[in-house]
C-alpha atoms as a PDB file:
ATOM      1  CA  UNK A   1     -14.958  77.949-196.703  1.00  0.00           C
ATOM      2  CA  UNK A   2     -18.657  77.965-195.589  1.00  0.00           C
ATOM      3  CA  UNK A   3     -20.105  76.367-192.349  1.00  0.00           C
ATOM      4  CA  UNK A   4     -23.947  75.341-192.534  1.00  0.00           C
ATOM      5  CA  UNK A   5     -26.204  77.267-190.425  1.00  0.00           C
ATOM      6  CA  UNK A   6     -27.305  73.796-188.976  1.00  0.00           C
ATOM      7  CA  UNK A   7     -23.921  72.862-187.831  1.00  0.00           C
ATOM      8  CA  UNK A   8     -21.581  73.712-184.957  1.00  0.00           C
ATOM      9  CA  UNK A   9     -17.387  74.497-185.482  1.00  0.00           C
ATOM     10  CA  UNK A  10     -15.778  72.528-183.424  1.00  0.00           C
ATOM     11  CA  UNK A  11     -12.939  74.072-180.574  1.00  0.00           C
ATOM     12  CA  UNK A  12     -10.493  73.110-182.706  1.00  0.00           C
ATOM     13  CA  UNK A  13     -11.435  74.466-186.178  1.00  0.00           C
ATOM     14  CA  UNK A  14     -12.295  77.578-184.260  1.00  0.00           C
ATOM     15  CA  UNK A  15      -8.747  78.194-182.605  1.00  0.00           C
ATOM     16  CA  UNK A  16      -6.814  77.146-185.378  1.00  0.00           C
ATOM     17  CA  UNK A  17      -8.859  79.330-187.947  1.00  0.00           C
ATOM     18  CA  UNK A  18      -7.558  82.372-185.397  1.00  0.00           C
ATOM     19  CA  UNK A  19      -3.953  80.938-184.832  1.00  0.00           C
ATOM     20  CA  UNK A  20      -4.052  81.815-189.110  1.00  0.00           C
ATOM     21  CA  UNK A  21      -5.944  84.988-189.043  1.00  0.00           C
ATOM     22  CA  UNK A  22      -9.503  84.011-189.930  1.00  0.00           C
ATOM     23  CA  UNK A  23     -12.532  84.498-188.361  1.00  0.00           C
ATOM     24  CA  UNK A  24     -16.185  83.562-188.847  1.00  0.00           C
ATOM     25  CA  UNK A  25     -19.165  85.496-189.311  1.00  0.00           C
ATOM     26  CA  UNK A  26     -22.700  84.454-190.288  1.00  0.00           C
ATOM     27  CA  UNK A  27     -25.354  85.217-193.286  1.00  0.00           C
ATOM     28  CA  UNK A  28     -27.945  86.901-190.499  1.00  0.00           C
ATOM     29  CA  UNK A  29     -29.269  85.257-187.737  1.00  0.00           C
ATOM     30  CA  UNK A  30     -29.997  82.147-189.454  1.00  0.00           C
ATOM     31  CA  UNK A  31     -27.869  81.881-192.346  1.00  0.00           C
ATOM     32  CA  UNK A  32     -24.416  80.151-193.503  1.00  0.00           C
ATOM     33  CA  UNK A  33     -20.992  80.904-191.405  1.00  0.00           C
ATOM     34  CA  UNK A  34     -18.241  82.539-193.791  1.00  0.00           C
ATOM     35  CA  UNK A  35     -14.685  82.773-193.387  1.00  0.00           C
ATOM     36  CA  UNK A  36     -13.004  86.373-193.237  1.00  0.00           C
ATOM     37  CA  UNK A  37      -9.256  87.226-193.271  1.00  0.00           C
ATOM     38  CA  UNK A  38      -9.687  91.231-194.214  1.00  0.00           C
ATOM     39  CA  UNK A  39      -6.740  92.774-196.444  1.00  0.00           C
ATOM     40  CA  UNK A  40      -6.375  95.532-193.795  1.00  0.00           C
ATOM     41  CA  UNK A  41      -6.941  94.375-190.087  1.00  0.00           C
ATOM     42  CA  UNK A  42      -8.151  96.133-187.043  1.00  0.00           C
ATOM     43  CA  UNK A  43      -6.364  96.302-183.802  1.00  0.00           C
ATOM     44  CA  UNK A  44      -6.714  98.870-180.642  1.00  0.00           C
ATOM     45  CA  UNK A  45      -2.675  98.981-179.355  1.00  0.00           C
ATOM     46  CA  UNK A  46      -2.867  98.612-175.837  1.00  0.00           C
ATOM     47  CA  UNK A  47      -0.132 101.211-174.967  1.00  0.00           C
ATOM     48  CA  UNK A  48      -2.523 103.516-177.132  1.00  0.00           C
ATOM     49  CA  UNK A  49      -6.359 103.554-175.660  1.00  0.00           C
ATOM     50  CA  UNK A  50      -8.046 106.811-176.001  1.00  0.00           C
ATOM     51  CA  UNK A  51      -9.864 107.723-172.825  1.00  0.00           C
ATOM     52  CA  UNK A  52     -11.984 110.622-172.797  1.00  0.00           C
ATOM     53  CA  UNK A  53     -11.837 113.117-170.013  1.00  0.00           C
ATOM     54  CA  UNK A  54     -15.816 112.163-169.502  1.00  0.00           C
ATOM     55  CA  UNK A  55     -15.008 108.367-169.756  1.00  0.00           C
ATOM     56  CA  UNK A  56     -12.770 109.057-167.085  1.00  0.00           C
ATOM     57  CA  UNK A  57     -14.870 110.450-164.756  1.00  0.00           C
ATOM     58  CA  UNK A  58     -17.597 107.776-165.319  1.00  0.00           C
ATOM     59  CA  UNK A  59     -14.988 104.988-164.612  1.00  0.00           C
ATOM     60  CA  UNK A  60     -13.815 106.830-161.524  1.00  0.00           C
ATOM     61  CA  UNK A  61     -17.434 107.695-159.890  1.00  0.00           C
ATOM     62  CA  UNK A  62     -18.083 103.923-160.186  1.00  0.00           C
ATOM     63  CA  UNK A  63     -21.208 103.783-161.898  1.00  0.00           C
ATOM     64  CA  UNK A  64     -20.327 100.885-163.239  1.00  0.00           C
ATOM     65  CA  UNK A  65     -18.933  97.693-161.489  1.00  0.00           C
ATOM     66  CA  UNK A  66     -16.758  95.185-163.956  1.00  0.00           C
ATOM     67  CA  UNK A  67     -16.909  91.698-163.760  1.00  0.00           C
ATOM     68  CA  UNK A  68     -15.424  88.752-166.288  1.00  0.00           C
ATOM     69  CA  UNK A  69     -16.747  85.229-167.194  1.00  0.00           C
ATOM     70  CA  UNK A  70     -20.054  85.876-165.276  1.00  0.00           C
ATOM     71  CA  UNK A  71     -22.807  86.143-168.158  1.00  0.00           C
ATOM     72  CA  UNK A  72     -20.952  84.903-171.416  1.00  0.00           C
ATOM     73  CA  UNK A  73     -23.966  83.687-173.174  1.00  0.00           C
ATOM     74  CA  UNK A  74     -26.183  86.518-171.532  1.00  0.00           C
ATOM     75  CA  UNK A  75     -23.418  89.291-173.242  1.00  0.00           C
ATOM     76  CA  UNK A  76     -23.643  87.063-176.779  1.00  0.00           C
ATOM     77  CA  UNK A  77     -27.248  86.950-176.833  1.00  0.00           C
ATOM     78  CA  UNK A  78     -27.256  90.668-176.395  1.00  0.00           C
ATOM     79  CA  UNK A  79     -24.805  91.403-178.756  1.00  0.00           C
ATOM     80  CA  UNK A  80     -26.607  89.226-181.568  1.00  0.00           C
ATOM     81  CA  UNK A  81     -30.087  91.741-181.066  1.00  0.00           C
ATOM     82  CA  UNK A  82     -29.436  94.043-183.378  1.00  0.00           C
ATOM     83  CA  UNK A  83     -31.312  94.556-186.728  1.00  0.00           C
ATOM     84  CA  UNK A  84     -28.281  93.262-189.017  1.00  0.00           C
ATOM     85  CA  UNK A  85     -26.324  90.478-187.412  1.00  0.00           C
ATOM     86  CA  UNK A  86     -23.907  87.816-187.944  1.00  0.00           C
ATOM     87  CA  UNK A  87     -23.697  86.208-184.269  1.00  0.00           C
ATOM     88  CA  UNK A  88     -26.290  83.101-185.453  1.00  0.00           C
ATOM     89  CA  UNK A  89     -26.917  80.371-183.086  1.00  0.00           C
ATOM     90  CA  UNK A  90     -24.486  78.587-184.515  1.00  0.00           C
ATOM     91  CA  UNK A  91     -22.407  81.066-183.695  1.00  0.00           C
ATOM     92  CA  UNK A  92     -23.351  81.295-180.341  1.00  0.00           C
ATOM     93  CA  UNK A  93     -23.391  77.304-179.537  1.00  0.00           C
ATOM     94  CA  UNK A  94     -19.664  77.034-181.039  1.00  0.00           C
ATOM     95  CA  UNK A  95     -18.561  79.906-178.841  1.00  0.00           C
ATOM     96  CA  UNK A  96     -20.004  78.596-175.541  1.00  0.00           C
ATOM     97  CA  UNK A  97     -18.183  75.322-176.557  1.00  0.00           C
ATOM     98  CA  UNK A  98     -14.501  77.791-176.760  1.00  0.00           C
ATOM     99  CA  UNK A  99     -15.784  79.212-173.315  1.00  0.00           C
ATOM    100  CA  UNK A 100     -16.604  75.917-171.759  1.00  0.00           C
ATOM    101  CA  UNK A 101     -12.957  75.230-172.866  1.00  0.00           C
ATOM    102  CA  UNK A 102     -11.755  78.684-171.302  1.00  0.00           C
ATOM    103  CA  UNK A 103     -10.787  79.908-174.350  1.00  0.00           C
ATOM    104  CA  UNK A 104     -13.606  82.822-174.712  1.00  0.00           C
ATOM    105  CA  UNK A 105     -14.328  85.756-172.176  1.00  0.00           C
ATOM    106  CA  UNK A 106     -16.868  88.060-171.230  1.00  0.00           C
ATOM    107  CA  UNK A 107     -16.179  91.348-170.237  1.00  0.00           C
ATOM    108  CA  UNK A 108     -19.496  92.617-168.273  1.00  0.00           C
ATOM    109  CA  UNK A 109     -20.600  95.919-166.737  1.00  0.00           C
ATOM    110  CA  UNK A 110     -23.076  96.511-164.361  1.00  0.00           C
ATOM    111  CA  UNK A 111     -25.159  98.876-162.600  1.00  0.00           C
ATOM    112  CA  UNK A 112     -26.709  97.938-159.264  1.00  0.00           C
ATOM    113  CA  UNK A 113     -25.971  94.580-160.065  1.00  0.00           C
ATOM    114  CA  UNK A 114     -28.073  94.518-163.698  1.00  0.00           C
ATOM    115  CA  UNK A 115     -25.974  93.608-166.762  1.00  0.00           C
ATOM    116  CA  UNK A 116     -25.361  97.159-168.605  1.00  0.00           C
ATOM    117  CA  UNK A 117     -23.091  96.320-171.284  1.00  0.00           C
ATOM    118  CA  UNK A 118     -20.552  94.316-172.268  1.00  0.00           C
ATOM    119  CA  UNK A 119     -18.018  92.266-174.709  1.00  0.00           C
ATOM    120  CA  UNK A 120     -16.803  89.107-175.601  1.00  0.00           C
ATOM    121  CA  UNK A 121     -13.606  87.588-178.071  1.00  0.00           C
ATOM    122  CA  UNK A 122     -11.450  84.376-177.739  1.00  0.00           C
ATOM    123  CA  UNK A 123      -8.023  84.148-175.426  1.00  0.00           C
ATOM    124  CA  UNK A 124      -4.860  82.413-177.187  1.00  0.00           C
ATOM    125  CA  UNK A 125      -1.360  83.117-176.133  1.00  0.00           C
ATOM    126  CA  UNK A 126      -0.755  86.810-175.818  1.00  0.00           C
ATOM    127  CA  UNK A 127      -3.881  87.611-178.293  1.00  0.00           C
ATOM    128  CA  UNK A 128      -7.473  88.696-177.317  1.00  0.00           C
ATOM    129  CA  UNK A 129      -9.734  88.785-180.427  1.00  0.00           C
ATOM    130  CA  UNK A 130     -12.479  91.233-179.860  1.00  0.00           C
ATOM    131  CA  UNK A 131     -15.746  89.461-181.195  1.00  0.00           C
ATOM    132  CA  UNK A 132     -18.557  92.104-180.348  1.00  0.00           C
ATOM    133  CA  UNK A 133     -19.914  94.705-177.409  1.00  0.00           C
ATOM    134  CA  UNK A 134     -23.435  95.786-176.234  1.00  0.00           C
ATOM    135  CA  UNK A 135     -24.376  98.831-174.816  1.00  0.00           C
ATOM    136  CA  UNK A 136     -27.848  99.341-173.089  1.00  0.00           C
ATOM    137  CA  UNK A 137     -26.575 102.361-170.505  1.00  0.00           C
ATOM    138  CA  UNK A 138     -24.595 105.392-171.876  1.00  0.00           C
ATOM    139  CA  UNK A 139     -20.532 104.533-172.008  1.00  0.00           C
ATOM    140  CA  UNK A 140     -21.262 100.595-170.496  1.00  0.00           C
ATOM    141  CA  UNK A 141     -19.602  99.289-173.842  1.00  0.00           C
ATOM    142  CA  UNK A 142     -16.363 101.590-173.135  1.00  0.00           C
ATOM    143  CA  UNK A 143     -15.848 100.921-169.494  1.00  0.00           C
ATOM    144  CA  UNK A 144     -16.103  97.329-170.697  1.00  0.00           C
ATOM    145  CA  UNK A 145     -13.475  97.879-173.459  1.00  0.00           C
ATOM    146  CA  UNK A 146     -11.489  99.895-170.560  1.00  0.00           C
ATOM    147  CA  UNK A 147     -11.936  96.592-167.804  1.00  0.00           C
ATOM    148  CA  UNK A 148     -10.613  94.450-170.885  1.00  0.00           C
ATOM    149  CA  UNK A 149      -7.563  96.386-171.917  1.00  0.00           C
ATOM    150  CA  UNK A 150      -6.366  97.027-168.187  1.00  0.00           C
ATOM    151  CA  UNK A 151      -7.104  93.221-167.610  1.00  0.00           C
ATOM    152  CA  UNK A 152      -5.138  92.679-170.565  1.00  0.00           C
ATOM    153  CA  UNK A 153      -1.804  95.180-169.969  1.00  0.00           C
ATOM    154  CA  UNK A 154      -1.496  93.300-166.362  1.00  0.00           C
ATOM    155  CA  UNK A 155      -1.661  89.776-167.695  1.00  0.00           C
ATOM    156  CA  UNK A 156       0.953  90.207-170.329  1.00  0.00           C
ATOM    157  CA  UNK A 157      -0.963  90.305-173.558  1.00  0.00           C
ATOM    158  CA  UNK A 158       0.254  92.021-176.978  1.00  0.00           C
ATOM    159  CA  UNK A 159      -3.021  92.438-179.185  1.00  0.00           C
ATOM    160  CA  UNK A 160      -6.085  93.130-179.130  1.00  0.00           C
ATOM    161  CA  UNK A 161      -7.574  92.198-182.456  1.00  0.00           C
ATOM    162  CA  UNK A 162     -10.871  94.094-183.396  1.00  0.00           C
ATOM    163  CA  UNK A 163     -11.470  92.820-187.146  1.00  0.00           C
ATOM    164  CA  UNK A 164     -12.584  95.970-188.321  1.00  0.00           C
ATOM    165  CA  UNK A 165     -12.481  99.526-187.295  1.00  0.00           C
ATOM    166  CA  UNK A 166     -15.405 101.761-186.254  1.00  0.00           C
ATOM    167  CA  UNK A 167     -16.081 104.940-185.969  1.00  0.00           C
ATOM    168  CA  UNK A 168     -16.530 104.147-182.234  1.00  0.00           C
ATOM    169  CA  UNK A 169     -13.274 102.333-182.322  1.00  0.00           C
ATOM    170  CA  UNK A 170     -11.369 105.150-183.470  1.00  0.00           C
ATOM    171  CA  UNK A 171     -12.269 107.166-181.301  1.00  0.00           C
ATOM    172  CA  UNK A 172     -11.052 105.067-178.801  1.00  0.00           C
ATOM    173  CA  UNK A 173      -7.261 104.668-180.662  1.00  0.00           C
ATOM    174  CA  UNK A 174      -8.317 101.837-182.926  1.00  0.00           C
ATOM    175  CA  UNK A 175      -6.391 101.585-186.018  1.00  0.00           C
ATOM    176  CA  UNK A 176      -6.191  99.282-189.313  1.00  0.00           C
ATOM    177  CA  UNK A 177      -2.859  97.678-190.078  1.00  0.00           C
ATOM    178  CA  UNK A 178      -2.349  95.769-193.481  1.00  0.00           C
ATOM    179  CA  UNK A 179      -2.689  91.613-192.735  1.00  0.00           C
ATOM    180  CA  UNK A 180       1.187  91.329-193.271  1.00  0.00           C
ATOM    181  CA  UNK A 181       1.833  93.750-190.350  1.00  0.00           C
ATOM    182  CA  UNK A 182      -1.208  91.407-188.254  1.00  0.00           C
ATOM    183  CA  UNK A 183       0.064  88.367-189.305  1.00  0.00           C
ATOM    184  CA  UNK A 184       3.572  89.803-187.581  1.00  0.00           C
ATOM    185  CA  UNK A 185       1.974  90.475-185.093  1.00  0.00           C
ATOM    186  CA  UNK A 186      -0.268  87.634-184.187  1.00  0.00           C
ATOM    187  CA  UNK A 187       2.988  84.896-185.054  1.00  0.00           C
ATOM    188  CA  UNK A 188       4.513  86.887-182.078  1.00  0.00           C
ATOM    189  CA  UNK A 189       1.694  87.012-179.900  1.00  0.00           C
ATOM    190  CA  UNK A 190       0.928  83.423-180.074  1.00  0.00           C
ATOM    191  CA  UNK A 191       4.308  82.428-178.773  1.00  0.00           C
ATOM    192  CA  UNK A 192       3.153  84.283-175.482  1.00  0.00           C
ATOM    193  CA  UNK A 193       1.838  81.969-172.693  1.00  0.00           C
ATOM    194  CA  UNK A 194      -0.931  84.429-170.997  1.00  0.00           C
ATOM    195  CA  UNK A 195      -3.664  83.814-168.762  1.00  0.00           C
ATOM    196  CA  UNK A 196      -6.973  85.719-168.796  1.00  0.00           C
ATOM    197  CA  UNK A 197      -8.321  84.766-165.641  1.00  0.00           C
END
C-alpha cells in the first residue's frame, strides 16, 4: 500500500496499521509513504536494557534533565535532518495528528534547559513503538531511551518495538525476533490498558 506524499494518514489508518504490525516510512523527504511489516522485527526487552558503566554515571551526575510531551514536533523535525530520511512532512503532519490525539510521545533531554536529544513512537495498550531519536550532545539519545524505558517498566508496558536493529541498538540489548514471535507479542500487549502520561 502506498500513501501520496501530498496526503495525510488519518489517526485511524495509523493505529490500526500498528494494532497489525505495519508501519510507514517515506521515499525521502518528499516522496511516497510505504508500508513495512519486516520478516524479522526489532524490539529492546525492557527487563533487558544494557546500561553502560559511563551511561550510568552521565544519568546520575544529571547532565541531562528528562522531560515528555514538551517538544514533539521540535524532536520530529530534528530527527527528519539527516542526509537520508524517511520522516516526510507527511509524516510529520499525520504524527502530530496521533499526538494531538495522545497517542504519540516525545521523550526529550535537555541541558540547561536547551533540547539535547531526544525520541518519539506511538502509545497503544501495553506497546510503545519506537519511531526515531536525535542526538546533538554526546549520550542525549541514550538517556532519552533510558527516561523512556523506566517510564515504561513503571506504567505497565510489555514492548518496546524498534523496527529494526542498530548497531547502536544492540549495544543497548536490542534484539530481532521473527514477526510470528512479534505478532505474539504485540496480540498480548494490546490487550494491556496502559497510560503513558
Amino acid at each position: 500500500m502506498i500513501t501520496h506524499a501530498s496526503e495525510v494518514i488519518s489517526p485511524f489508518d495509523l493505529l490500526n496499521a500498528y494494532c497489525n504490525g505495519y508501519f510507514p516510512m517515506a521515499d525521502g523527504k518528499e516522496g511516497d509513504v510505504s508500508w513495512y511489516d519486516p520478516e524479522n522485527r526489532g524490539i529492546l526487552p525492557l527487563d533487558g536494557m544494557i546500561i553502560s558503566r559511563s551511561l550510568r554515571r552521565t544519568i546520575a551526575r544529571k547532565k541531562f534533565s528528562v522531560t515528555m510531551d514538551t517538544a514533539f514536533e521540535e524532536v520530529m523535525r530534528h530527527c527528519a535532518e539527516r542526509e537520508n530520511t524517511w520522516i516526510s512532512e507527511t509524516i510529520v503532519r499525520s504524527y502530530m495528528a496521533l499526538f494531538e490525539l495522545g497517542y504519540a510521545h516525545s521523550v526529550e533531554t535537555r541541558i540547561d534547559g536547551a533540547l539535547a536529544g531526544g525520541l518519539y513512537g506511538v502509545a497503544i495498550g501495553g506497546a510503545f513503538f519506537g519511531e526515531s531519536m536525535f542526538s546533538a550532545a554526546t549520550d542525549a539519545s541514550k538517556v532519552a531511551l533510558a527516561g523512556l524505558v523506566e517510564r515504561l517498566k513503571e506504567r505497565g508496558y510489555v514492548l518496546l518495538d524498534t523496527q529494526y536493529i542498530t548497531p547502536h541498538l544492540t549495544t543497548m540489548g536490542g534484539v530481532e525476533i521473527s514477526r510470528v514471535a512479534y505478532l505474539e507479542r504485540l496480540r498480548a500487549a494490546l490487550t494491556k490498558k496502559c497510560t503513558f502520561v
